[in-house]
Protein backbone atom coordinates (compact mmCIF):
# COMPACT_ATOMS: atom_id res chain seq x y z
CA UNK A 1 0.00 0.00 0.00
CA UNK A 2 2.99 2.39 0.65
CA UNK A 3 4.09 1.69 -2.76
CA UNK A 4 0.87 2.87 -3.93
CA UNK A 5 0.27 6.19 -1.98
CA UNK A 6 4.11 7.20 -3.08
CA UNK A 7 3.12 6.29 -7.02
CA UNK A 8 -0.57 8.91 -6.34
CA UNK A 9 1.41 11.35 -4.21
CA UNK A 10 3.93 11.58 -7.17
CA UNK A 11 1.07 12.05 -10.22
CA UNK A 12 -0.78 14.65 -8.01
CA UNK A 13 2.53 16.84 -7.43
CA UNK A 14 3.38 16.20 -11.23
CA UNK A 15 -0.36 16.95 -12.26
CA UNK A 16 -0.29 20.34 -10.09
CA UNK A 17 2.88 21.75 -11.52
CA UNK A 18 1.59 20.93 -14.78
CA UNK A 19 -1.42 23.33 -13.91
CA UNK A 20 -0.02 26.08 -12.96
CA UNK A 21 1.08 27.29 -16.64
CA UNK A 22 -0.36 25.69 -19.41
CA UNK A 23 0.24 28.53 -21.90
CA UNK A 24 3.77 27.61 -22.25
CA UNK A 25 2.75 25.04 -24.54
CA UNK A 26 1.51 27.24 -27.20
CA UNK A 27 5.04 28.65 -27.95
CA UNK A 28 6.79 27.62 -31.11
CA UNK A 29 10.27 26.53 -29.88
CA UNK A 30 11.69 26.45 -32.95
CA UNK A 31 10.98 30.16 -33.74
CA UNK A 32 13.50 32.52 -33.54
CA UNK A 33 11.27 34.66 -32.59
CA UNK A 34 10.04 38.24 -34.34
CA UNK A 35 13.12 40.78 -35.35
CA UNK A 36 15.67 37.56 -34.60
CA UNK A 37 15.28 36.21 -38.30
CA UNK A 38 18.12 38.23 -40.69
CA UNK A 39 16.73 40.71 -43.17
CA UNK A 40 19.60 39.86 -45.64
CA UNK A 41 18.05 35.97 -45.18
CA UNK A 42 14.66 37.52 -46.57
CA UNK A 43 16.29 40.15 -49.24
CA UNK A 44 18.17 37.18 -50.63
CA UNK A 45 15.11 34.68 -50.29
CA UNK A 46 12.86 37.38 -52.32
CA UNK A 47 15.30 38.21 -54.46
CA UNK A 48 15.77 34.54 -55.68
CA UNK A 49 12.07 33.34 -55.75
CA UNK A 50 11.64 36.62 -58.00
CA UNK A 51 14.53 35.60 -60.64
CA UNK A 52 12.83 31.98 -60.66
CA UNK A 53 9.29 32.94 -61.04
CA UNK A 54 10.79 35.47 -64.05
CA UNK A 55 12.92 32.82 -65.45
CA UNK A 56 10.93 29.64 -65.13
CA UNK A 57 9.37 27.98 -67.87
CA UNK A 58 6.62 26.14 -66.07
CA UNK A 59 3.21 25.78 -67.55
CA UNK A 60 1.52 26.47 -64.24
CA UNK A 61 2.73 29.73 -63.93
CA UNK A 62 5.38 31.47 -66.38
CA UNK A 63 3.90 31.00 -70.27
CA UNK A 64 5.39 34.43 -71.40
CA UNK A 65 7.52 32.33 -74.36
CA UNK A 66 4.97 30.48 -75.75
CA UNK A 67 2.39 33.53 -75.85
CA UNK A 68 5.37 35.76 -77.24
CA UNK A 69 5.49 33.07 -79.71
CA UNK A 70 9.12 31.89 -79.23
CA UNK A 71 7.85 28.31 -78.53
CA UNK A 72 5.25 26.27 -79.06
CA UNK A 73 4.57 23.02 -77.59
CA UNK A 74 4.65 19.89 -78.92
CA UNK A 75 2.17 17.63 -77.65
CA UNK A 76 -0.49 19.80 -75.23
CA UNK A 77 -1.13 22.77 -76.91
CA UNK A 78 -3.29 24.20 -74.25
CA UNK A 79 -1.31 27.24 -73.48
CA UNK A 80 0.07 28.20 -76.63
CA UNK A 81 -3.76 28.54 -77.97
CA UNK A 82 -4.21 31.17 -75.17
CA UNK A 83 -5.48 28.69 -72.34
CA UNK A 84 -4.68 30.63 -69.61
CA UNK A 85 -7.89 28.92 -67.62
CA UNK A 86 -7.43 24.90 -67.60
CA UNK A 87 -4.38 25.37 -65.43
CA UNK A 88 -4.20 27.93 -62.45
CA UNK A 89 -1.72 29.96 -63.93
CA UNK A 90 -2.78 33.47 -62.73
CA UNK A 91 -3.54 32.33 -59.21
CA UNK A 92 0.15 31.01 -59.24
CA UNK A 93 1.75 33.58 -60.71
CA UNK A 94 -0.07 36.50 -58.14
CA UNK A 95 0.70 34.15 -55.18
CA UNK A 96 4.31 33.60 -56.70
CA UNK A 97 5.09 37.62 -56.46
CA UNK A 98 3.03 38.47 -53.26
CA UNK A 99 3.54 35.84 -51.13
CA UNK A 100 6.94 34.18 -52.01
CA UNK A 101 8.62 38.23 -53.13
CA UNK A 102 7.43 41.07 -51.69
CA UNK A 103 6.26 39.37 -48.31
CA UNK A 104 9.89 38.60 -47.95
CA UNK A 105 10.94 41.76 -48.89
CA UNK A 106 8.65 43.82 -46.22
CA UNK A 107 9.25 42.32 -43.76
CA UNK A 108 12.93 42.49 -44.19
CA UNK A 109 12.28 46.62 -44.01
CA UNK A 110 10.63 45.88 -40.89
CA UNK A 111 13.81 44.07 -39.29
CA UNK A 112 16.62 46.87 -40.66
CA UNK A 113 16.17 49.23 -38.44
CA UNK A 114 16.60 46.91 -34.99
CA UNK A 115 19.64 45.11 -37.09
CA UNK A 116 21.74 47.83 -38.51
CA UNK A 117 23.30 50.70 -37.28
CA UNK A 118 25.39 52.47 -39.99
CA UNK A 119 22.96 54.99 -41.18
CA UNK A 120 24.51 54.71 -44.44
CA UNK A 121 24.29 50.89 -44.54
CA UNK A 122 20.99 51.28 -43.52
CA UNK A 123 19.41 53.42 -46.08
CA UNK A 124 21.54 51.41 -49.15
CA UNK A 125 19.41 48.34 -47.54
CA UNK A 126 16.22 49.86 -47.37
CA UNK A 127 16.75 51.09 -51.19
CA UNK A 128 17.77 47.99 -52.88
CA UNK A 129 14.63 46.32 -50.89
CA UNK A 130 12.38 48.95 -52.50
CA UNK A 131 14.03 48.49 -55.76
CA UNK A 132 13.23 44.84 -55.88
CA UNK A 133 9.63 46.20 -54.81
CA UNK A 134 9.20 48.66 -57.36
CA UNK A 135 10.37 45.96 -59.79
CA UNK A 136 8.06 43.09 -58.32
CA UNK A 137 4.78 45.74 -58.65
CA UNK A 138 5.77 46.56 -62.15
CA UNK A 139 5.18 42.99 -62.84
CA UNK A 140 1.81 42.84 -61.19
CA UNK A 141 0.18 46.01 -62.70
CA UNK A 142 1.64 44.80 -66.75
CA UNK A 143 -0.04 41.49 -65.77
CA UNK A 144 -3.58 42.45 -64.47
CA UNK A 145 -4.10 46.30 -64.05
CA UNK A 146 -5.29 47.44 -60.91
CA UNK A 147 -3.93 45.29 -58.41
CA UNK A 148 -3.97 45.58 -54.52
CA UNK A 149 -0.88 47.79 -53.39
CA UNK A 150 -1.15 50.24 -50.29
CA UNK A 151 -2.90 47.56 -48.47
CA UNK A 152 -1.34 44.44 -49.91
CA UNK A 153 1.36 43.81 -47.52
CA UNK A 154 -0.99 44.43 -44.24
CA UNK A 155 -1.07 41.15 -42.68
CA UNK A 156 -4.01 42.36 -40.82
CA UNK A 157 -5.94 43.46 -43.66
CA UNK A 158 -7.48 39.91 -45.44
CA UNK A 159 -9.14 41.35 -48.02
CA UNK A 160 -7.08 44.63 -49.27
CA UNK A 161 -9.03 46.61 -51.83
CA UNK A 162 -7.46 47.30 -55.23
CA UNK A 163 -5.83 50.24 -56.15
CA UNK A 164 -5.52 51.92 -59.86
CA UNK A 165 -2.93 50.70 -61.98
CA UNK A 166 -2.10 54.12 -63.37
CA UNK A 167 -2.02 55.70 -59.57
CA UNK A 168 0.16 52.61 -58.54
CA UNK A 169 2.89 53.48 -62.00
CA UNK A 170 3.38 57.21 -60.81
CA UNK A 171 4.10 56.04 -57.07
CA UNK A 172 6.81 53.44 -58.23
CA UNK A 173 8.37 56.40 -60.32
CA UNK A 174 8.27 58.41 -57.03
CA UNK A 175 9.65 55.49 -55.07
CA UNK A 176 12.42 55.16 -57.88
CA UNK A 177 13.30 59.05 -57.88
CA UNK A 178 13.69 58.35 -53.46
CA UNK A 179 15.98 55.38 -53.69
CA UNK A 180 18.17 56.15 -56.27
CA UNK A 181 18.86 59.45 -54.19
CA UNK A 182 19.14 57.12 -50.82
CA UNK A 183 22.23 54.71 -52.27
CA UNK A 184 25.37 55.76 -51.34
CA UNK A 185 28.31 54.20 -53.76
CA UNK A 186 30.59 54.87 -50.90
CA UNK A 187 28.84 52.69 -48.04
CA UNK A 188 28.17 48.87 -48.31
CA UNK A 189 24.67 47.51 -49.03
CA UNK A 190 23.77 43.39 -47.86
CA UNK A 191 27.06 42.23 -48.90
CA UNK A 192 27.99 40.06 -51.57
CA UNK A 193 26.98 36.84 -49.73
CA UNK A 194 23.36 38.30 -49.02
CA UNK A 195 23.31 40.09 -52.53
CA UNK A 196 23.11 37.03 -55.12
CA UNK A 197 22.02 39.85 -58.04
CA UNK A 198 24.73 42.06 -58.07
CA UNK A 199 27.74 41.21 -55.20
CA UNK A 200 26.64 44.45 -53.10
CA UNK A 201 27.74 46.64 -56.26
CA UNK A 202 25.97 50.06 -54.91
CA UNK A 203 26.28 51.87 -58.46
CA UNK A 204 25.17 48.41 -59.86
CA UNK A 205 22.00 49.44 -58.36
CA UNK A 206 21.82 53.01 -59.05
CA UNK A 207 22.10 51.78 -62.75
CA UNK A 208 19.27 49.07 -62.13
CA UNK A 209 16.78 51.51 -60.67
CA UNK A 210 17.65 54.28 -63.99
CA UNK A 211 16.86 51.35 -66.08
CA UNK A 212 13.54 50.45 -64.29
CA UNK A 213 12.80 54.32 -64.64
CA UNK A 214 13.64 53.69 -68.21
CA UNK A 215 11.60 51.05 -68.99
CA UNK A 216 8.63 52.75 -66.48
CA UNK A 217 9.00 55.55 -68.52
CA UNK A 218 8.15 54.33 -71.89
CA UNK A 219 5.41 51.84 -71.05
CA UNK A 220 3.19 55.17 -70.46
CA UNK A 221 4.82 56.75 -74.11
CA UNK A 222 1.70 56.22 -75.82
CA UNK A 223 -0.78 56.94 -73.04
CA UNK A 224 0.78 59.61 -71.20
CA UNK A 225 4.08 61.18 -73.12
CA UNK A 226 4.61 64.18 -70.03
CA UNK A 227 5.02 61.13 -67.41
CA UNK A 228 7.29 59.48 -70.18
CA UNK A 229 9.40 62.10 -71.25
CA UNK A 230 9.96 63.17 -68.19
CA UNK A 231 11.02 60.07 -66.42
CA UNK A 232 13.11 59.08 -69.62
CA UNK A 233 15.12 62.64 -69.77
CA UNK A 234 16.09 61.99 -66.29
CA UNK A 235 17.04 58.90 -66.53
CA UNK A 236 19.02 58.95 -69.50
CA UNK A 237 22.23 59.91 -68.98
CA UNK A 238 22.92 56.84 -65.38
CA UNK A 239 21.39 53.64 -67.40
CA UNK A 240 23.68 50.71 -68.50
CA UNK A 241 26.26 51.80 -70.62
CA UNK A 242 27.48 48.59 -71.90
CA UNK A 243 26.72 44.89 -71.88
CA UNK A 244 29.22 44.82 -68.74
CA UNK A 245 26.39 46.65 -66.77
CA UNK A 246 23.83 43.91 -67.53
CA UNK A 247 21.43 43.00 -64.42
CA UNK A 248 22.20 39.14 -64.71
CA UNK A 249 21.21 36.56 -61.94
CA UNK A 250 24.16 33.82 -62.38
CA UNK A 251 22.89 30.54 -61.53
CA UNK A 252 24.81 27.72 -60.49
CA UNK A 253 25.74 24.15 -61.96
CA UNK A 254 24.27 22.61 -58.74
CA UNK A 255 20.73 22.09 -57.89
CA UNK A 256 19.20 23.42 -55.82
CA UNK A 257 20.46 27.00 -57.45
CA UNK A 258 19.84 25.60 -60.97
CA UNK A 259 18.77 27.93 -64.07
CA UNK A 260 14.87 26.31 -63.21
CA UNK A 261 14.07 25.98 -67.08
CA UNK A 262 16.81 23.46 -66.52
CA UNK A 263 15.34 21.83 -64.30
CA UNK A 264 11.69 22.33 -65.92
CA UNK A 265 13.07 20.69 -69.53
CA UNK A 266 16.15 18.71 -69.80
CA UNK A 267 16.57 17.25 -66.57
CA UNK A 268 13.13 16.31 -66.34
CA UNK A 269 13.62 14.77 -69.66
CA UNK A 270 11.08 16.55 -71.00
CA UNK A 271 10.63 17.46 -74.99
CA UNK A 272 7.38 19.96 -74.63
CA UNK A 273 8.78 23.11 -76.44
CA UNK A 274 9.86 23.46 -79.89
CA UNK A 275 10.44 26.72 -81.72
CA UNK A 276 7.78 28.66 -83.86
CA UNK A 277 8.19 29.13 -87.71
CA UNK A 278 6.91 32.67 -86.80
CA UNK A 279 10.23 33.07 -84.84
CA UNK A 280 12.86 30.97 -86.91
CA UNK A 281 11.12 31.55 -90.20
CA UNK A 282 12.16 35.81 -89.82
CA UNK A 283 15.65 34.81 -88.24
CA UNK A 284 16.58 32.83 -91.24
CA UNK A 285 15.64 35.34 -93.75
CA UNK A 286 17.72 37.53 -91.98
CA UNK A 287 20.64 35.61 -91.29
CA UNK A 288 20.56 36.29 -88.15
CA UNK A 289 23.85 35.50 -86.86
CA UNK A 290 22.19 34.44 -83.24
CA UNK A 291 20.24 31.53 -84.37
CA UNK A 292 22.35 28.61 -83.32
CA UNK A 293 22.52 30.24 -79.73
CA UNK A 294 18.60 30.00 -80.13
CA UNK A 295 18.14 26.97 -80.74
CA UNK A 296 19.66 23.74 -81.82
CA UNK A 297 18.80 22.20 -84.66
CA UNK A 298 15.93 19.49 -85.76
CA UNK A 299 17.30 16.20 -84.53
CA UNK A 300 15.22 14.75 -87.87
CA UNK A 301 18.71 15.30 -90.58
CA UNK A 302 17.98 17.74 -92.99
CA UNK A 303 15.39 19.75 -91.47
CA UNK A 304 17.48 22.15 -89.77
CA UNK A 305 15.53 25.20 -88.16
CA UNK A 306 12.43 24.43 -89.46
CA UNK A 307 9.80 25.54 -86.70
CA UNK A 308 6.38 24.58 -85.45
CA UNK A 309 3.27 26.12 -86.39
CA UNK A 310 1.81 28.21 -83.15
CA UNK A 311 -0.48 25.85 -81.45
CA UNK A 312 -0.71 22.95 -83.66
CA UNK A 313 1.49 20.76 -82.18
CA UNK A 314 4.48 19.03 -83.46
CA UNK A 315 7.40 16.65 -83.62
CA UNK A 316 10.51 17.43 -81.09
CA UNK A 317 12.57 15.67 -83.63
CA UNK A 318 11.61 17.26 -86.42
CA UNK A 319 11.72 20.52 -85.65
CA UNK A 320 13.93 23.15 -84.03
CA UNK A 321 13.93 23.31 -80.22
CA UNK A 322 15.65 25.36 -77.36
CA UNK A 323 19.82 25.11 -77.52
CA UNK A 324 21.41 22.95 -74.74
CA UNK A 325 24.13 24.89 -74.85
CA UNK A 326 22.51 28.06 -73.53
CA UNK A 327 19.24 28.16 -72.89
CA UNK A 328 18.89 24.87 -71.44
CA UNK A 329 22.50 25.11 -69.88
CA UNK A 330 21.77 23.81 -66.08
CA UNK A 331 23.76 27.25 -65.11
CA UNK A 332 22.21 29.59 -67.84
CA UNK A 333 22.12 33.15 -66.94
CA UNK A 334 18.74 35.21 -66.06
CA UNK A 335 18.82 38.69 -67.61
CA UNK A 336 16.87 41.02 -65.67
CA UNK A 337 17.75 44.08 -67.51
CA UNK A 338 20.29 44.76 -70.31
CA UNK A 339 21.91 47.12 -72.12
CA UNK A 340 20.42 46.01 -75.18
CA UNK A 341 16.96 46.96 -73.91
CA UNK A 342 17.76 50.33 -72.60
CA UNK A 343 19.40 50.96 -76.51
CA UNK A 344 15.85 50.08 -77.63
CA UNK A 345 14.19 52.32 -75.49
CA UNK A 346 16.63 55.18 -75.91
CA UNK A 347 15.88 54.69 -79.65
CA UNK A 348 12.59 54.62 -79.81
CA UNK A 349 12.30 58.23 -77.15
CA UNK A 350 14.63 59.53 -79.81
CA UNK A 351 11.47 59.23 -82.51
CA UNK A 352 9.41 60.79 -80.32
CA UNK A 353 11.47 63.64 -79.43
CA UNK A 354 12.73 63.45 -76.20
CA UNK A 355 16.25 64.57 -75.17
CA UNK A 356 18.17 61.60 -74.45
CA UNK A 357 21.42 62.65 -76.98
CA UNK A 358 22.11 60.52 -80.22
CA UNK A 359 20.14 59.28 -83.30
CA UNK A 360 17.48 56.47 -83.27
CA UNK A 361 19.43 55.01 -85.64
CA UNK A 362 22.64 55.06 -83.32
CA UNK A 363 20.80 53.83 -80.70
CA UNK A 364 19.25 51.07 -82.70
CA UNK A 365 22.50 49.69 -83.95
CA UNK A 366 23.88 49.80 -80.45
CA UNK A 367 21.05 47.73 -78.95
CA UNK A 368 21.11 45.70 -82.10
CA UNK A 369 25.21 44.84 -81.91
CA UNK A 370 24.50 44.84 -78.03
CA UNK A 371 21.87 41.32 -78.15
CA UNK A 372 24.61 39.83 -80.39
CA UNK A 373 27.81 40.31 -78.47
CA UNK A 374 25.28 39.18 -75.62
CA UNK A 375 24.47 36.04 -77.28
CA UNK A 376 27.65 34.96 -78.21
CA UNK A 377 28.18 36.52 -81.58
CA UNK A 378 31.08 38.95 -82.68
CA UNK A 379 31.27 42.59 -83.41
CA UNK A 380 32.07 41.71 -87.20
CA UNK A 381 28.80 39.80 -86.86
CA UNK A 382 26.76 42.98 -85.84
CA UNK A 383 28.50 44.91 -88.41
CA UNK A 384 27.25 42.59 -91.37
CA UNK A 385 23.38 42.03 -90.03
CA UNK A 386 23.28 45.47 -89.69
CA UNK A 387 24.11 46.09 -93.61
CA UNK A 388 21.45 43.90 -94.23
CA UNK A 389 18.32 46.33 -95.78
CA UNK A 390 16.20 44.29 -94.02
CA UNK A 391 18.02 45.14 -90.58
CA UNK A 392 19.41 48.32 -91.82
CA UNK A 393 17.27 51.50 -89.74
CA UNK A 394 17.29 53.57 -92.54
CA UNK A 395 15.70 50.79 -95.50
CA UNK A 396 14.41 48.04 -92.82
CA UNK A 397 10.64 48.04 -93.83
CA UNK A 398 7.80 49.93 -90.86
CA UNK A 399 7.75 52.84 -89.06
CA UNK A 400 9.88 53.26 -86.49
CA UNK A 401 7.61 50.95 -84.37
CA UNK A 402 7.73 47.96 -86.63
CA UNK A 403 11.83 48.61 -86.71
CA UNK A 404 12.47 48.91 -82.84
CA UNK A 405 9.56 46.71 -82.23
CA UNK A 406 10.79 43.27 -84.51
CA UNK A 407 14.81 43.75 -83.81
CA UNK A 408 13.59 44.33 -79.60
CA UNK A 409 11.44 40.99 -79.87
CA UNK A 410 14.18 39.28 -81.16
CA UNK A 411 16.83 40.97 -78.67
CA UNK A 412 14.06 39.61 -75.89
CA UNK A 413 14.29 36.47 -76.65
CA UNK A 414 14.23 34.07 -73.41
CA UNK A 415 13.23 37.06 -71.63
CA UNK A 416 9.07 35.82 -72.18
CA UNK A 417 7.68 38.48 -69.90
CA UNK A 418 9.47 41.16 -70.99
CA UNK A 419 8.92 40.23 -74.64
CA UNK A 420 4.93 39.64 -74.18
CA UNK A 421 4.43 43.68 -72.74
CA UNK A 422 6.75 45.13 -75.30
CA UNK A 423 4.17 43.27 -78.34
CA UNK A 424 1.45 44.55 -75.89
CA UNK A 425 3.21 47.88 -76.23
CA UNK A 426 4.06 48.49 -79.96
CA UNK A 427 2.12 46.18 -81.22
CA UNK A 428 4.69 44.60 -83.31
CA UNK A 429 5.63 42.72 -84.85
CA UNK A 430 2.57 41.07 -85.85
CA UNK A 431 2.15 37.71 -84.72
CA UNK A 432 -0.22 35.37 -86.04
CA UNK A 433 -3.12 33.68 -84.71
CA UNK A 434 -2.66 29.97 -82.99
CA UNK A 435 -4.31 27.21 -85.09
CA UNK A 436 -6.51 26.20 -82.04
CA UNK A 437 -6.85 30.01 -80.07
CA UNK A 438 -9.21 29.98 -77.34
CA UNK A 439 -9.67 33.96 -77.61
CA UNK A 440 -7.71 36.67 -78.97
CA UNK A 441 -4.04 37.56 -78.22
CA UNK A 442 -4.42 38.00 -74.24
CA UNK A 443 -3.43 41.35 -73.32
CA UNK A 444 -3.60 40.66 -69.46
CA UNK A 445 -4.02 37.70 -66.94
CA UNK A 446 -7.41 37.56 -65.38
CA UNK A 447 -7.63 37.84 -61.75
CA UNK A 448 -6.76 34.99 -59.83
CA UNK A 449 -9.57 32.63 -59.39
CA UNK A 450 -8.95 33.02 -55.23
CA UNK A 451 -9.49 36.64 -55.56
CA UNK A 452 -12.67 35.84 -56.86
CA UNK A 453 -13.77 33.27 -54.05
CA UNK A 454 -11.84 35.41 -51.06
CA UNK A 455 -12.19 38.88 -52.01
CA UNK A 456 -15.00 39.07 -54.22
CA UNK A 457 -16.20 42.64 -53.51
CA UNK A 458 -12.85 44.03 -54.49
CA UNK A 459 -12.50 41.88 -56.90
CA UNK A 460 -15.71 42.85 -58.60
CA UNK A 461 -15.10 46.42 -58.26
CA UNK A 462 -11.57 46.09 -59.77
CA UNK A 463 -12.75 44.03 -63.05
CA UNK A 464 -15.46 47.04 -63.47
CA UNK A 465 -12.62 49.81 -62.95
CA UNK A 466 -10.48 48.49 -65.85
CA UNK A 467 -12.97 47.66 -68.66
CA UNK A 468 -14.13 43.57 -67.32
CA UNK A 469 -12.01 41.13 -66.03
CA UNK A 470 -10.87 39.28 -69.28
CA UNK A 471 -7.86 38.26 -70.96
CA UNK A 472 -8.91 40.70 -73.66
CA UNK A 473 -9.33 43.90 -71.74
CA UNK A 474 -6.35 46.19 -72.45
CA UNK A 475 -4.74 48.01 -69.57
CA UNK A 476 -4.24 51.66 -69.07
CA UNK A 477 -1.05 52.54 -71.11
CA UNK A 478 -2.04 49.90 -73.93
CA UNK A 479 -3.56 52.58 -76.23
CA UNK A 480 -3.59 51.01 -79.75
């Protein structure tokens, strides 16, 4: 019986410590608790999950090449006939930039102050965060329009109304002007550990925030040429000056820091893309000396670069697809902004007047011998195409649209996104219809289908504001 009493005596005592604080199990031991976490941890984290959801060539998400008509696919053609509906490739693609990007990215604002205490460091942080911000928004508003931005990041507010696209352009300008004023060249920034974009290269980012100002500037050229003009003068004379100022993500030979359209294709041993006619029939007219960094050719002998028709399907041996040596290379470089691009731009506000210095034409053969020389081609390459009266500024056929607008698609190349709102833009050059289109070419994403079930009054009063919530309905500074 002793036994006994000592064995109750010993579960009551345990039982009544046990009592007297229960809350104590509700903590999460493993946190490190709020503040503790590094902000460079969730710069770098952002930053990455942004170059992948850019890069990436994933059907779920990222099918910028196939509707810029690069690719097609071989065997489900869903996509490249303007499916954007089967698959949930909007609500992946808003949840990809919100919640994996600029979550990361605010609340790595939120931990600076606390972590740092060089002022200078400080404010070099807080711009390069912004910078990736501005960047990450620009994405949003060229994909859907009005999108939810001075309430997105609220973790307290579930259901953040929407705010206009055109409002949301002139703040990132604003936010631009702030932060390229804020970096010092002179004080250090993440490092070059944190900083996988550009090693903690300060003027790096002064030049990657007067190229987004750039390329800000002349999405609005048609549908408001003040804003543009203004923001392109200013920038003008601090963008990239020469391929050596590129804004390139280097990935690695290693997974899990893989180029992802690596692992998306050849690694998964995958053979869904092959290249259009639209795109290989106009480079082999023109010679184009950047072809075989393209693509490789047909596998079928004697079929060479022969293309697929847009949507119809096709044969992976029997037609052109994606080179292994580049842009299926397991370490293959993500271009986030290049000089090529800012030639283009600097071109085309040339036509239209601005004060930027040089010809169009000048500009237009340095963006054109730029995309070579970035490719892999020589200068005496460039030199030759650019003879060509088909290349040539002065005889190439088109306004100055149709000129800027085909030799910038093909500069774009592999850079889907950026290529499908520069077509949006200029309209050039024409691209044909898909054998099997669902709908027109789509001008936006429709809103996710979880903004629809979750946040249905704002979502409603969003698709109103911008003309309906379809793939169809052009956004504010797509005028023609």
């Amino acid at each position: 019986m002793k036994r006994i009493y000592i064995v109750l005596a010993s579960v009551v005592i345990t039982l009544s410590a046990c009592n007297k604080d229960l809350s104590s199990l509700n903590d999460n031991i493993k946190s490190p608790g709020e503040g503790l976490v590094p902000a460079s941890s969730l710069f770098t984290d952002g930053l990455k999950n942004l170059v992948d959801n850019i890069t990436t060539c994933n059907v779920n998400s990222n099918i910028f090449r196939l509707l810029s008509q690069y690719w097609t696919e071989t065997t489900y053609t869903d996509e490249s006939n303007y499916d954007l509906a089967t698959r949930n490739i909007s609500d992946n693609w808003w949840r990809n930039q919100y919640r994996f990007v600029l979550v990361n990215l605010e609340e790595a604002k939120k931990y600076i102050p606390a972590q740092v205490t060089d002022a200078d460091v400080k404010k070099n942080q807080l711009a390069i965060l912004d910078i990736v911000e501005v960047y990450t928004f620009s994405t949003l508003i060229t994909t859907y329009g009005n999108v939810p931005y001075s309430k997105a990041l609220d973790i307290n507010n579930l259901f953040p109304a929407y705010d206009d696209a055109k409002t949301i352009h002139a703040d990132l300008l604003k936010r631009l002007d702030a932060d390229i004023a804020n970096l010092n060249t002179s004080a250090a920034g993440f490092g070059s550990t944190a900083d996988i974009l550009l090693g903690d290269n300060i003027a790096g980012w002064k030049f990657f925030a007067n190229g987004l100002k750039l390329r800000l500037g002349i999405l609005v050229a048609d549908s408001d040429p003040a804003t543009a003009k203004a923001a392109i003068e200013s920038a003008a004379t601090a963008v990239l000056a020469s391929n050596a100022d590129n804004v390139v993500f280097k990935y690695l030979a290693t997974t899990p820091n893989n180029n992802p359209v690596w692992g998306d294709q050849p690694n998964s041993k995958r053979a869904d893309f092959i290249a259009t006619n639209t795109f290989t029939d106009l480079l082999t007219s023109l010679n184009d000396p950047r072809l075989p960094f393209f693509f490789d050719t047909a596998t079928t002998a004697g079929l060479g670069y022969q293309g697929g028709e847009v949507g119809a399907g096709g044969s992976y041996a029997k037609n052109a697809h994606p080179a292994s040596a580049t842009v299926y290379a397991v370490d293959a470089p993500s271009t986030l902004l290049s000089y090529s691009e800012t030639e283009f731009i600097l071109a085309e506000a040339a036509e239209r007047g601005y004060n930027v210095g040089g010809t169009a034409e000048s500009h237009y053969n340095n963006a054109v011998t730029a995309s070579i020389l970035e490719w892999g081609g020589t200068a005496a390459d460039a030199a030759k195409y650019l003879t060509d009266p088909n290349v040539a500024y002065a005889s190439a056929s088109g306004d100055y649209k149709q000129k800027i607008g085909t030799q910038k698609w093909i500069a774009l190349y592999n850079r889907g996104f950026d290529a499908w709102v520069e077509n949006r833009r200029l309209d050039q050059p024409a691209l044909p219809t898909p054998v099997g289109a669902l709908f027109e070419y789509p001008v936006r994403y429709a809103y996710p289908v979880t903004e629809q079930n979750l946040n249905a009054p704002n979502w409603k009063t969003a698709g109103a504001a911008i003309g309906g919530d379809k793939v169809t309905t052009k956004l504010f500074w797509d005028k023609f």
